[in-house]
Protein backbone atom coordinates (compact mmCIF):
# COMPACT_ATOMS: atom_id res chain seq x y z
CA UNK A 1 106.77 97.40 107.13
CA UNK A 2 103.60 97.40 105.46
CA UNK A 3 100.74 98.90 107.62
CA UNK A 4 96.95 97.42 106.11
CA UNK A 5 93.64 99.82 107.01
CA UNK A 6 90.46 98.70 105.89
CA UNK A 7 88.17 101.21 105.26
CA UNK A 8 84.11 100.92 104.67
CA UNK A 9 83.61 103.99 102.69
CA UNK A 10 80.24 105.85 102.52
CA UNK A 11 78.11 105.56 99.46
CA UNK A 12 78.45 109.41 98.73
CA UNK A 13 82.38 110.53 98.25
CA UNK A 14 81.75 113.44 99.05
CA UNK A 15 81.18 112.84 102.68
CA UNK A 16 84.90 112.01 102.68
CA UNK A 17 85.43 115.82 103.59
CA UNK A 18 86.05 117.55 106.97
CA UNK A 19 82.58 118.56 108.41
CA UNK A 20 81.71 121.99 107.96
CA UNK A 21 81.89 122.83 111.87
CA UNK A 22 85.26 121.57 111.82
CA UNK A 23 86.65 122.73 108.18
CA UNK A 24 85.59 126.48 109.36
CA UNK A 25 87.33 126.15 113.06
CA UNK A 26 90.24 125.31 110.73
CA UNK A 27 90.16 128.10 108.28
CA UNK A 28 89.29 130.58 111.24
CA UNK A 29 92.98 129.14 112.44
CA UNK A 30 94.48 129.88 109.85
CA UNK A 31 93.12 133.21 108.87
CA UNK A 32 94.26 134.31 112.48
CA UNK A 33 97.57 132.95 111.35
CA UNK A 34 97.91 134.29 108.09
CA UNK A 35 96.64 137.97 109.29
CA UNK A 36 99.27 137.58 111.84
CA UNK A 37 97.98 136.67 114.87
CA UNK A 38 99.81 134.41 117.40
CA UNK A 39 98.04 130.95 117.74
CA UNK A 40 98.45 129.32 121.07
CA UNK A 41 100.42 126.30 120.95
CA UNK A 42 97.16 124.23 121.50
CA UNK A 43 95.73 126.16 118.64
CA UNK A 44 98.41 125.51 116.51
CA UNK A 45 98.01 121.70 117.38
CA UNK A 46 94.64 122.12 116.72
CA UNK A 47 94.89 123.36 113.48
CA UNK A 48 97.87 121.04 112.21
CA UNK A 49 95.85 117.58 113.51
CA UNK A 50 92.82 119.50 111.18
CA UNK A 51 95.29 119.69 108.44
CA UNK A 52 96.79 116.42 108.54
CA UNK A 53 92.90 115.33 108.92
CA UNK A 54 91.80 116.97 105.88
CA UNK A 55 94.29 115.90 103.91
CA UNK A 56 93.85 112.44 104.79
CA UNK A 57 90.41 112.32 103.62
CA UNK A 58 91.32 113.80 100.52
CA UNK A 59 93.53 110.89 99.99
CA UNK A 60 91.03 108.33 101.00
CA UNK A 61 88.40 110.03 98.80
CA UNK A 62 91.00 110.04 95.87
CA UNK A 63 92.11 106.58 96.37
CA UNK A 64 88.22 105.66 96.24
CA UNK A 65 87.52 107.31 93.39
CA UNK A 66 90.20 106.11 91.88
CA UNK A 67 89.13 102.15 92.72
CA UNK A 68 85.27 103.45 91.76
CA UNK A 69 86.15 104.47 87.80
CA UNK A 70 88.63 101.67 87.74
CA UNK A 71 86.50 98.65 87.04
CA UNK A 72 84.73 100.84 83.90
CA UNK A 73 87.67 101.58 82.58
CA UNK A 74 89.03 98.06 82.45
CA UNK A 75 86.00 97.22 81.06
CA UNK A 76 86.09 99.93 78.53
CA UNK A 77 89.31 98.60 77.42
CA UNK A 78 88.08 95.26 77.15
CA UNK A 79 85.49 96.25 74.91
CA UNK A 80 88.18 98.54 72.40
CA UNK A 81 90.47 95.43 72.74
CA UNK A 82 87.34 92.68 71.31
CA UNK A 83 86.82 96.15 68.81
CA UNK A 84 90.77 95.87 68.05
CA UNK A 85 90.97 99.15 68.69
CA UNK A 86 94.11 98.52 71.67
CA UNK A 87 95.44 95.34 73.67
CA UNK A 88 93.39 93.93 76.14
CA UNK A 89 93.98 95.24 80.20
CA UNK A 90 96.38 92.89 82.41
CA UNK A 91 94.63 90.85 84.60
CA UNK A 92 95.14 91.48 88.48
């Protein structure tokens, strides 16, 4: 099964991030984790949905840059292949 998403993504990547309310709730988490303090189970809910969360955002704003740079680079290649300088791109 293939599962679709369409996406309208912002004109600035960089707002592809966690805010920074909710990416410093996440690293107080963890810091009370790491220095050994019991999380709740709701807080360690919390902090795993913010995980999985920031992570996929990362992966959207990957993927986007990605799709961004792509069309240059094809056409960079296009250019070096009229210049002779490698074979032309495939087509999609």
């Amino acid at each position: 099964m293939t599962l679709t998403l369409d996406v309208e993504l912002p004109d600035e990547l960089h707002q592809l991030r966690l805010p920074a309310a909710v990416a410093a709730r996440l690293q107080e988490l963890l810091d009370r984790q790491d220095s050994g303090q019991p999380l709740s189970s709701a807080e360690r809910e919390e902090a795993e949905g913010l995980v999985d969360l920031a992570e996929f955002l990362t992966l959207l704003r990957r993927r986007a840059e990605r799709l961004i740079s792509r069309p240059l680079m094809l056409a960079i290649r296009r250019e070096e292949a009229v210049r002779g300088r490698h074979p032309p791109p495939p087509v999609d």
